[in-house]
PDB file of N, CA and C in Angstrom:
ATOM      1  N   UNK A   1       0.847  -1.165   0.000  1.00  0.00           N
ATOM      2  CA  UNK A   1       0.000   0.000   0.000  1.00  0.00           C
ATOM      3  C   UNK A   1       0.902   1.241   0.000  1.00  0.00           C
ATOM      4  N   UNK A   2       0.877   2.148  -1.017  1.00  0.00           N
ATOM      5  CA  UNK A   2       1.590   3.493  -1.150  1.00  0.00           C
ATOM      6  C   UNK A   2       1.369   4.221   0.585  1.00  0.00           C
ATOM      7  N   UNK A   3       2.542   4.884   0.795  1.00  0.00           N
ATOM      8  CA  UNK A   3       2.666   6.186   1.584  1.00  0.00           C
ATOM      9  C   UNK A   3       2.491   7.294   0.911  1.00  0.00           C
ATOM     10  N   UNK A   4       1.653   8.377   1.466  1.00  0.00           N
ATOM     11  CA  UNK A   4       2.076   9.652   1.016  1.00  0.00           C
ATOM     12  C   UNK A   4       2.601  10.351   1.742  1.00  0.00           C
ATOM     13  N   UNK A   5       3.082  11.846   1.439  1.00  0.00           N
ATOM     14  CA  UNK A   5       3.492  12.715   2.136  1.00  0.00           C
ATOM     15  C   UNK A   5       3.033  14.290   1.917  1.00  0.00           C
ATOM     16  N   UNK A   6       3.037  15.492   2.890  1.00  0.00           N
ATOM     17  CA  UNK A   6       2.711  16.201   2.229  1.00  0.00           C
ATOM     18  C   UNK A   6       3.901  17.404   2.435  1.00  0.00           C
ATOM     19  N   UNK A   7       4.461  17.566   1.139  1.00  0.00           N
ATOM     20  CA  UNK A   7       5.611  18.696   0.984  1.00  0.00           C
ATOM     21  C   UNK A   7       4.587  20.170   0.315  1.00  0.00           C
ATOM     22  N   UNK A   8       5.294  21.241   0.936  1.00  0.00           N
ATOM     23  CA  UNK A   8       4.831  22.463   0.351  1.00  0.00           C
ATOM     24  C   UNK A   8       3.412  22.505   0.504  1.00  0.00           C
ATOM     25  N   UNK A   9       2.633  22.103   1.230  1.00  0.00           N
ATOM     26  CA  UNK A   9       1.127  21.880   1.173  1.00  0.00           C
ATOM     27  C   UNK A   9       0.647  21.177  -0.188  1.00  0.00           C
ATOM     28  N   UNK A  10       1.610  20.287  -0.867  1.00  0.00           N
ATOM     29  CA  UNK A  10       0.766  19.046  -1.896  1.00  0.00           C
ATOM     30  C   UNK A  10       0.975  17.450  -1.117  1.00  0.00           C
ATOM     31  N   UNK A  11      -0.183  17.243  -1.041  1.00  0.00           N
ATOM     32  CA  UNK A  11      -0.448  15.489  -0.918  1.00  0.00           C
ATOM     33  C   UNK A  11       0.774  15.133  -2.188  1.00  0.00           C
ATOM     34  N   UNK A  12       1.195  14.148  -1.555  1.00  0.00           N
ATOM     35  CA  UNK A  12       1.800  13.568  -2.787  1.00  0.00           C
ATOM     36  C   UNK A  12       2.424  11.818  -2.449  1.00  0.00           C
ATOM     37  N   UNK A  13       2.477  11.234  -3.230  1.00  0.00           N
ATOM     38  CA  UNK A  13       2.901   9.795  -2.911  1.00  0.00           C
ATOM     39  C   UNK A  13       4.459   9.807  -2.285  1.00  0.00           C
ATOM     40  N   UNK A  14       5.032   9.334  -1.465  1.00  0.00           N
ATOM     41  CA  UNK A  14       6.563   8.557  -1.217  1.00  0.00           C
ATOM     42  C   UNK A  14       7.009   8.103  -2.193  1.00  0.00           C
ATOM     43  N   UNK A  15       8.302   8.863  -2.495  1.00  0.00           N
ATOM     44  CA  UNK A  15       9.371   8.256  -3.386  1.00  0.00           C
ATOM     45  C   UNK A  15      10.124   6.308  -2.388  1.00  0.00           C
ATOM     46  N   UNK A  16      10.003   5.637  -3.333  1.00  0.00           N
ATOM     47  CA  UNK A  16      11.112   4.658  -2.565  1.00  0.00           C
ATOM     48  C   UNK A  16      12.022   4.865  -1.277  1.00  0.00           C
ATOM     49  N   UNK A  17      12.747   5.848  -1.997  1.00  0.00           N
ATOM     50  CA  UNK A  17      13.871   6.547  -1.087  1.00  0.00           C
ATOM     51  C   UNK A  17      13.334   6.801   0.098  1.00  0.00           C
ATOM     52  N   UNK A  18      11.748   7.557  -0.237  1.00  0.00           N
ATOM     53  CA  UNK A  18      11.378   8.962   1.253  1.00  0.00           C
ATOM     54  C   UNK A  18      10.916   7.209   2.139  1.00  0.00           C
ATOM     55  N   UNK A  19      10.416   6.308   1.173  1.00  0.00           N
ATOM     56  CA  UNK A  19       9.982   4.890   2.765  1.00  0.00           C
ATOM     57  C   UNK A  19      10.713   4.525   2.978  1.00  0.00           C
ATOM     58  N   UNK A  20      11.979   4.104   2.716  1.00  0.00           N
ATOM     59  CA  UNK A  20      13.089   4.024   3.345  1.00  0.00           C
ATOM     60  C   UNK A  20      13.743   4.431   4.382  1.00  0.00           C
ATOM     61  N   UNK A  21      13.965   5.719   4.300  1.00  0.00           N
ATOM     62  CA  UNK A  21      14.399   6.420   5.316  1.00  0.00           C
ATOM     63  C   UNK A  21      13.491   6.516   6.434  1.00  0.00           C
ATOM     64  N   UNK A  22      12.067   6.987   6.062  1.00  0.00           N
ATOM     65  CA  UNK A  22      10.998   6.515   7.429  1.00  0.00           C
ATOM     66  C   UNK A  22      11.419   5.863   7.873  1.00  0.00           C
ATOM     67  N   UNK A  23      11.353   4.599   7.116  1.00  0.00           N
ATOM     68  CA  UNK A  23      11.013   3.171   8.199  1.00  0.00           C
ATOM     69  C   UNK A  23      12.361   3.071   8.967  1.00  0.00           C
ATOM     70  N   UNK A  24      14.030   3.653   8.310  1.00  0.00           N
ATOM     71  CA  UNK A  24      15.002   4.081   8.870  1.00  0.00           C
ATOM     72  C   UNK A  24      14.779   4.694  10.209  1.00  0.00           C
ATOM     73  N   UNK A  25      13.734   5.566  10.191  1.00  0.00           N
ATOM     74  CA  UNK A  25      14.136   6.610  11.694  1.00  0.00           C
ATOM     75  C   UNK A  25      13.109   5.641  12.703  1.00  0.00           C
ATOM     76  N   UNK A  26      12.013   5.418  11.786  1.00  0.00           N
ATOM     77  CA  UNK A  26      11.244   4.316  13.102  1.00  0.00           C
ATOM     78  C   UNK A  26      11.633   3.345  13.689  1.00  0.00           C
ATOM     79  N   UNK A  27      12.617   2.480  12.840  1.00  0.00           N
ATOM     80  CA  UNK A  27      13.738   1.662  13.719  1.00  0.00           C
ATOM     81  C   UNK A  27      14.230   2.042  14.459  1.00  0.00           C
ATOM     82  N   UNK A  28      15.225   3.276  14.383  1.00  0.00           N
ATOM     83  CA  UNK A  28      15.696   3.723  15.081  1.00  0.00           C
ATOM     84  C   UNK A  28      15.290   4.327  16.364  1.00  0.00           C
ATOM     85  N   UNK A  29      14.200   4.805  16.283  1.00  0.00           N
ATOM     86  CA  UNK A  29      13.790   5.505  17.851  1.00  0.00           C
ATOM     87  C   UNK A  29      13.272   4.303  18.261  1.00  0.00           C
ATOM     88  N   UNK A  30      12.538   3.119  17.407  1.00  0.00           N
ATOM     89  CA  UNK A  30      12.287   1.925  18.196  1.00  0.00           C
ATOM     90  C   UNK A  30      13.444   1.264  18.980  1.00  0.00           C
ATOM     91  N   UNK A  31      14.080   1.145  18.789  1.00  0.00           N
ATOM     92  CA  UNK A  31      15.909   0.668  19.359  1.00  0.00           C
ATOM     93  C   UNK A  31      16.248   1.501  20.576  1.00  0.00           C
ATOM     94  N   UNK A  32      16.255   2.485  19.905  1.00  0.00           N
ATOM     95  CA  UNK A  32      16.465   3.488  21.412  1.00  0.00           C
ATOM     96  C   UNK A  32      15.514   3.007  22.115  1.00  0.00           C
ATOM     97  N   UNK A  33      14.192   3.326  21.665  1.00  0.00           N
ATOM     98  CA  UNK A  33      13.232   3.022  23.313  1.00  0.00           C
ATOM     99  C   UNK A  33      13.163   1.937  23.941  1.00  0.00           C
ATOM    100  N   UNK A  34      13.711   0.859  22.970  1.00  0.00           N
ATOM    101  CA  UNK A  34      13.797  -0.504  23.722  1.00  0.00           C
ATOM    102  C   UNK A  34      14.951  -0.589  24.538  1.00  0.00           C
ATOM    103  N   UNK A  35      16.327   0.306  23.689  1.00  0.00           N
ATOM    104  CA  UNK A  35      17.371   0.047  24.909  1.00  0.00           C
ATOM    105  C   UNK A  35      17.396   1.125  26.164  1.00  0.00           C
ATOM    106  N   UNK A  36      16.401   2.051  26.134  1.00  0.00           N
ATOM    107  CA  UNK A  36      16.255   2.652  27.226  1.00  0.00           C
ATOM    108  C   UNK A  36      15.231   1.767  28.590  1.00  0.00           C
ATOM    109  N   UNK A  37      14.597   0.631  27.746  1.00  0.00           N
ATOM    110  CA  UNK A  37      13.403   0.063  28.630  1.00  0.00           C
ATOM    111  C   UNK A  37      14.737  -0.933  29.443  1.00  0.00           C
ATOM    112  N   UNK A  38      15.421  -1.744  28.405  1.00  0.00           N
ATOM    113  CA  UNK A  38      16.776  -2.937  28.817  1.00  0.00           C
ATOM    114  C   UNK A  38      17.578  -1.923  29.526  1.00  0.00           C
ATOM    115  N   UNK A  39      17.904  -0.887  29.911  1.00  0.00           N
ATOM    116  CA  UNK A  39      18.315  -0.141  31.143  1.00  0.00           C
ATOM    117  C   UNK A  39      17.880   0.327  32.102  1.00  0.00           C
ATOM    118  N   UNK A  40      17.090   0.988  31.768  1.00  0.00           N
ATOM    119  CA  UNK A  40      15.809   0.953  33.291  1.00  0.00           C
ATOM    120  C   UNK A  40      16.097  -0.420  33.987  1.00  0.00           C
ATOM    121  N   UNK A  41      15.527  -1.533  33.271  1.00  0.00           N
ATOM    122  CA  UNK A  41      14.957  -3.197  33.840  1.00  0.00           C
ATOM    123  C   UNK A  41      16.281  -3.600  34.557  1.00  0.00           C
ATOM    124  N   UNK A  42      17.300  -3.132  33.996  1.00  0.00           N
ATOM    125  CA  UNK A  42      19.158  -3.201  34.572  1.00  0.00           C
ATOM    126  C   UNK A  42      19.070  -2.710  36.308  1.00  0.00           C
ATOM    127  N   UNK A  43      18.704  -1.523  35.678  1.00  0.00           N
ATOM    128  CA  UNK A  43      18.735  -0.705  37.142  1.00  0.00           C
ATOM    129  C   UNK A  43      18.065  -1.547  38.249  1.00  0.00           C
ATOM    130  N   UNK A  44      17.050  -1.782  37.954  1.00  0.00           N
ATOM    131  CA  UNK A  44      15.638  -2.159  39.030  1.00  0.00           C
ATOM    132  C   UNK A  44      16.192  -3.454  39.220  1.00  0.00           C
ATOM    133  N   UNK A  45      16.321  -4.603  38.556  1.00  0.00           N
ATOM    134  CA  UNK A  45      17.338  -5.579  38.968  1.00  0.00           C
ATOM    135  C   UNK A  45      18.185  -5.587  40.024  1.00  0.00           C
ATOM    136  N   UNK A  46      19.519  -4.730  39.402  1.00  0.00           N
ATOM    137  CA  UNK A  46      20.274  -4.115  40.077  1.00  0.00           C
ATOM    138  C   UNK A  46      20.238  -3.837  41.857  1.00  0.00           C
ATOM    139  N   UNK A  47      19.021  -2.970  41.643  1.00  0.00           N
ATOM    140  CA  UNK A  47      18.672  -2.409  43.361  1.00  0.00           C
ATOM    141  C   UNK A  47      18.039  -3.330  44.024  1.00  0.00           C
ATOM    142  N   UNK A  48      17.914  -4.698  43.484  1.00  0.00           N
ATOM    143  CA  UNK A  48      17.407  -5.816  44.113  1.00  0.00           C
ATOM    144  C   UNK A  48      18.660  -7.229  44.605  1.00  0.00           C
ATOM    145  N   UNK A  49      19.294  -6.893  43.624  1.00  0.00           N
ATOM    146  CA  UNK A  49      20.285  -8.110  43.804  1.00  0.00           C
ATOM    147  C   UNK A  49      20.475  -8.582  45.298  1.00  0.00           C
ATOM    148  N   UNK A  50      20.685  -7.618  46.004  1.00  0.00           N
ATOM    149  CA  UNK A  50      21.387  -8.519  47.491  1.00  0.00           C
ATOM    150  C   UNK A  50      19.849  -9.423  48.289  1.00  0.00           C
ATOM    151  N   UNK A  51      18.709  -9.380  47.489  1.00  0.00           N
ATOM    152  CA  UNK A  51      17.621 -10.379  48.096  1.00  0.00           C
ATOM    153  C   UNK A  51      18.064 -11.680  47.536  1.00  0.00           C
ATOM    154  N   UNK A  52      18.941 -11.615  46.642  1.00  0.00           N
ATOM    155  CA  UNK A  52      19.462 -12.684  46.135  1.00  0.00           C
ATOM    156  C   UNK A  52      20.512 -13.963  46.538  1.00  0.00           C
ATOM    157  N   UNK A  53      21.233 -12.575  47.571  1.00  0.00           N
ATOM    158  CA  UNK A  53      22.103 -13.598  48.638  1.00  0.00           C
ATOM    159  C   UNK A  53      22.017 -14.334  49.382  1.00  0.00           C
ATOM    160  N   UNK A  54      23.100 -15.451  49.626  1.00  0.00           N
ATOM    161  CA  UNK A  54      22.351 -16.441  50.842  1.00  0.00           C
ATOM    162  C   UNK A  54      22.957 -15.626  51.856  1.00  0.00           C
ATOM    163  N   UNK A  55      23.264 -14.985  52.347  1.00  0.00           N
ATOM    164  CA  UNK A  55      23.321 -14.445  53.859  1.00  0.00           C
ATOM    165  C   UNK A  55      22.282 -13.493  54.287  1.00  0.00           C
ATOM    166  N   UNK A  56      21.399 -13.708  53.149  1.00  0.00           N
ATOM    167  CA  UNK A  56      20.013 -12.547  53.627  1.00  0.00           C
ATOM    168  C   UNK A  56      18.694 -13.751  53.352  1.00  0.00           C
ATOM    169  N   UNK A  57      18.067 -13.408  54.443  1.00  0.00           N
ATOM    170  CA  UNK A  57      16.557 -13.809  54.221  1.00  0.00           C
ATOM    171  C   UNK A  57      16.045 -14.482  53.020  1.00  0.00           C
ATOM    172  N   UNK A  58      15.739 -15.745  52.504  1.00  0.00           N
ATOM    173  CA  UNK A  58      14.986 -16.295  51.854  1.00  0.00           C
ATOM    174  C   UNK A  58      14.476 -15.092  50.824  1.00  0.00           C
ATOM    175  N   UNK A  59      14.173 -15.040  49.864  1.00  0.00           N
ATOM    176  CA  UNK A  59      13.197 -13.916  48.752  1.00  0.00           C
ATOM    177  C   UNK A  59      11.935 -14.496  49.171  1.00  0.00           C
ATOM    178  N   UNK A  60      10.983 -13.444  49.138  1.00  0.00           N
ATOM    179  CA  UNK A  60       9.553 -13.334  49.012  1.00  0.00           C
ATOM    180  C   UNK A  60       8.891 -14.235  47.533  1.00  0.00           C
ATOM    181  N   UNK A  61       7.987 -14.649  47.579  1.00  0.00           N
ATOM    182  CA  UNK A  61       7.247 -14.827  46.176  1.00  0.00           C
ATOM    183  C   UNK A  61       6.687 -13.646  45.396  1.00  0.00           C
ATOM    184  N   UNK A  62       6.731 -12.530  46.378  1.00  0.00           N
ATOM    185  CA  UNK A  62       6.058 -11.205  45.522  1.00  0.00           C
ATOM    186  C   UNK A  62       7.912 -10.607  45.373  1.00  0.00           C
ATOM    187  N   UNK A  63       9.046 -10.772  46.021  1.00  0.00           N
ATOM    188  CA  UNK A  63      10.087 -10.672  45.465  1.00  0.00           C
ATOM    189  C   UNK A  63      10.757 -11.307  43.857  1.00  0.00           C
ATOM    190  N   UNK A  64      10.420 -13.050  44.660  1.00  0.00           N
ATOM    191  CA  UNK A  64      10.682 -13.477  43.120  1.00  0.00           C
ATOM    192  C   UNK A  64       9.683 -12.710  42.155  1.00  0.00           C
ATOM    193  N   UNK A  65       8.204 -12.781  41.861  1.00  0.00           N
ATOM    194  CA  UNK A  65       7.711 -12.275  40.776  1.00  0.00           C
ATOM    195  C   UNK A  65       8.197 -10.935  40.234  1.00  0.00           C
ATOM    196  N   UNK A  66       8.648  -9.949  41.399  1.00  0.00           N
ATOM    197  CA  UNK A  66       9.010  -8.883  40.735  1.00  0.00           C
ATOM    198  C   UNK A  66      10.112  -8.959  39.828  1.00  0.00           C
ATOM    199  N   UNK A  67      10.929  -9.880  40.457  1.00  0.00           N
ATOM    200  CA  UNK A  67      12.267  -9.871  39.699  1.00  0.00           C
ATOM    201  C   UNK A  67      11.802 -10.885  38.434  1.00  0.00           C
ATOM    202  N   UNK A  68      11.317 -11.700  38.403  1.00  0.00           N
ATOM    203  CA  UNK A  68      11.056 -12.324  37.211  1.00  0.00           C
ATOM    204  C   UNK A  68      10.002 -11.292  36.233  1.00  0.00           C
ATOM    205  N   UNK A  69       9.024 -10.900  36.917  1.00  0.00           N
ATOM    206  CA  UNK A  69       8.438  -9.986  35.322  1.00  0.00           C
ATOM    207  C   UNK A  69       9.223  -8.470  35.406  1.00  0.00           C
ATOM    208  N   UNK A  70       9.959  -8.304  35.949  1.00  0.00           N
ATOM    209  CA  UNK A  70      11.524  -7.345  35.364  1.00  0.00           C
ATOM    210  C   UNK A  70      11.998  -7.734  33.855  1.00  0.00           C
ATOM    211  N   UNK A  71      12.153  -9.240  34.568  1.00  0.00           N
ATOM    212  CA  UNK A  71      13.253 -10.176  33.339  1.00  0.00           C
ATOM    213  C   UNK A  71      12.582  -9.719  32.084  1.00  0.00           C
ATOM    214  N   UNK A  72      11.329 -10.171  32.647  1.00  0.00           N
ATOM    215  CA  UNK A  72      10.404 -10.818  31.034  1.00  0.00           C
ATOM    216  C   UNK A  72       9.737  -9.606  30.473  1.00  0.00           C
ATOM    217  N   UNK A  73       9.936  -8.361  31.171  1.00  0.00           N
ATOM    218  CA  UNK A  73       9.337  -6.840  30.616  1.00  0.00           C
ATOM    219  C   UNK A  73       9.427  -6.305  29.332  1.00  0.00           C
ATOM    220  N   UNK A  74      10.629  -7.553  28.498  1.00  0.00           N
ATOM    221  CA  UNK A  74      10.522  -7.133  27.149  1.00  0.00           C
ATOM    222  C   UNK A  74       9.878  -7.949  26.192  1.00  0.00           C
ATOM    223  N   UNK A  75       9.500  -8.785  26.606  1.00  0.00           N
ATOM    224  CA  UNK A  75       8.532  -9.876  25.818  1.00  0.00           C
ATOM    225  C   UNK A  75       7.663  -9.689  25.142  1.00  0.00           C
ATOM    226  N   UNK A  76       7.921  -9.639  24.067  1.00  0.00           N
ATOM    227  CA  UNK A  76       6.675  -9.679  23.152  1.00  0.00           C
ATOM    228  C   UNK A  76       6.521  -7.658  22.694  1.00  0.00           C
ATOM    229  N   UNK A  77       7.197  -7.014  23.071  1.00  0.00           N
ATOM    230  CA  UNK A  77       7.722  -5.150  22.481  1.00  0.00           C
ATOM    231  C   UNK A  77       7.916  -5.610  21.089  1.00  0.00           C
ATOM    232  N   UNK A  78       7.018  -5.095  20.309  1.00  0.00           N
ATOM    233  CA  UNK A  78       7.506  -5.336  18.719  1.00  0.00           C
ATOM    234  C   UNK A  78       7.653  -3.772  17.799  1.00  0.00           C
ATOM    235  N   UNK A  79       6.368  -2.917  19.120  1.00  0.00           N
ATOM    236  CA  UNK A  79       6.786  -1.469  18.759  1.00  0.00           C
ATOM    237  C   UNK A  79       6.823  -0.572  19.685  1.00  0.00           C
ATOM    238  N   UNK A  80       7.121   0.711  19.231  1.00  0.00           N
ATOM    239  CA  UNK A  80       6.554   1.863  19.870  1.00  0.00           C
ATOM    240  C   UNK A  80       5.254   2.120  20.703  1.00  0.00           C
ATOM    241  N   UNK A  81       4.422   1.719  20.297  1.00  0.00           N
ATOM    242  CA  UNK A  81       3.125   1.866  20.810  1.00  0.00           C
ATOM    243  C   UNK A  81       3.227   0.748  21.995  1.00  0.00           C
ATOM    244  N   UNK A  82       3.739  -0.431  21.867  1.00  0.00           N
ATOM    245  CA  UNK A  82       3.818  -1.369  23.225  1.00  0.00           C
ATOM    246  C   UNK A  82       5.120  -0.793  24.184  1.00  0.00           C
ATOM    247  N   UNK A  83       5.996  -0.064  23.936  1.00  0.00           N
ATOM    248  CA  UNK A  83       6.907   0.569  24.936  1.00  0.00           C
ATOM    249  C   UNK A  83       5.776   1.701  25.462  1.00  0.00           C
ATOM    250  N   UNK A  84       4.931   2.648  24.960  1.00  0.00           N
ATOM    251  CA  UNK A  84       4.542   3.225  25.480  1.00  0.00           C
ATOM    252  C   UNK A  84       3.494   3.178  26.451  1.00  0.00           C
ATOM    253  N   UNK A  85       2.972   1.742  26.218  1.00  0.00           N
ATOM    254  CA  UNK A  85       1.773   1.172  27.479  1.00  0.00           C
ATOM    255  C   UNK A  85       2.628   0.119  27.986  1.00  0.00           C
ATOM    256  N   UNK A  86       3.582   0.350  28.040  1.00  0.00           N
ATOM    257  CA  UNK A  86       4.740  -0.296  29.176  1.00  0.00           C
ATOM    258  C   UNK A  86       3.953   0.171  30.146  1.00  0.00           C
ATOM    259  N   UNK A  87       3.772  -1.804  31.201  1.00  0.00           N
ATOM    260  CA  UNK A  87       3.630  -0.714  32.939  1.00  0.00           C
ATOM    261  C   UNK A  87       4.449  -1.692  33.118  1.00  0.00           C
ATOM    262  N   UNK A  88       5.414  -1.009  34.301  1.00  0.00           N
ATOM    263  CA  UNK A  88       6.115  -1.528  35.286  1.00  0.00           C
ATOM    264  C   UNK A  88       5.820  -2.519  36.372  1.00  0.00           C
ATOM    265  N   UNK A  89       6.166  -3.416  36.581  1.00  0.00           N
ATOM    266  CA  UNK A  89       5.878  -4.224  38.086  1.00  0.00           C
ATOM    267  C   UNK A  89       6.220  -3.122  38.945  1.00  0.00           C
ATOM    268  N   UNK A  90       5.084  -3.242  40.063  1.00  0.00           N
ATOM    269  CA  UNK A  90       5.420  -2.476  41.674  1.00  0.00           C
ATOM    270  C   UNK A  90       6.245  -3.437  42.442  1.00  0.00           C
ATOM    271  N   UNK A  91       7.965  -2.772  42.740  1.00  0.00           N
ATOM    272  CA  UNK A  91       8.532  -3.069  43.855  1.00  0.00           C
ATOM    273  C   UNK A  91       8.030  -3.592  45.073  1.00  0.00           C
ATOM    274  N   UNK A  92       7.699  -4.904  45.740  1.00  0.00           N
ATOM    275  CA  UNK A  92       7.160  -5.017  46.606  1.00  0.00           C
ATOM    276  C   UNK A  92       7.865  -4.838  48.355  1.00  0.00           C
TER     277      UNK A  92
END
């Protein structure tokens, strides 16, 4: 199905070239927002690790789940629109 665009105030169809480069920048900010989501999920990990140790307390089951749907927070992101109804697990 053709793209159009509108230059100078004319409707006009996408050259090859002009969908190209789109779909170029939509990758691209898609990438970014995904590797900004795979850093966040780093962090929050991160500030959890020592529930992980054996010299501390057993983990919770609302511990493990947090840390497991951390893991799995990128599952199934194919675009933009699913990074943006990203919700976060609540820290328990």
């Amino acid at each position: 199905m053709p793209r159009y665009t509108i230059v100078d105030g004319v409707h006009r169809q996408m050259t090859a070239e002009e969908e190209a480069h789109f779909d170029s920048l939509a990758t691209k900010d898609f990438e970014l927002a995904l590797d900004y989501v795979r850093q966040r999920r780093t962090k929050l990990l991160a500030e959890t690790d020592y529930w992980t140790l054996s010299d501390t307390a057993e983990m919770s089951d609302a511990q493990r789940t947090y840390r497991q749907n951390l893991r799995d927070i990128t599952n199934g992101i194919t675009t933009l629109t699913d990074i943006e109804n990203l919700v976060w697990p609540t820290k328990p």
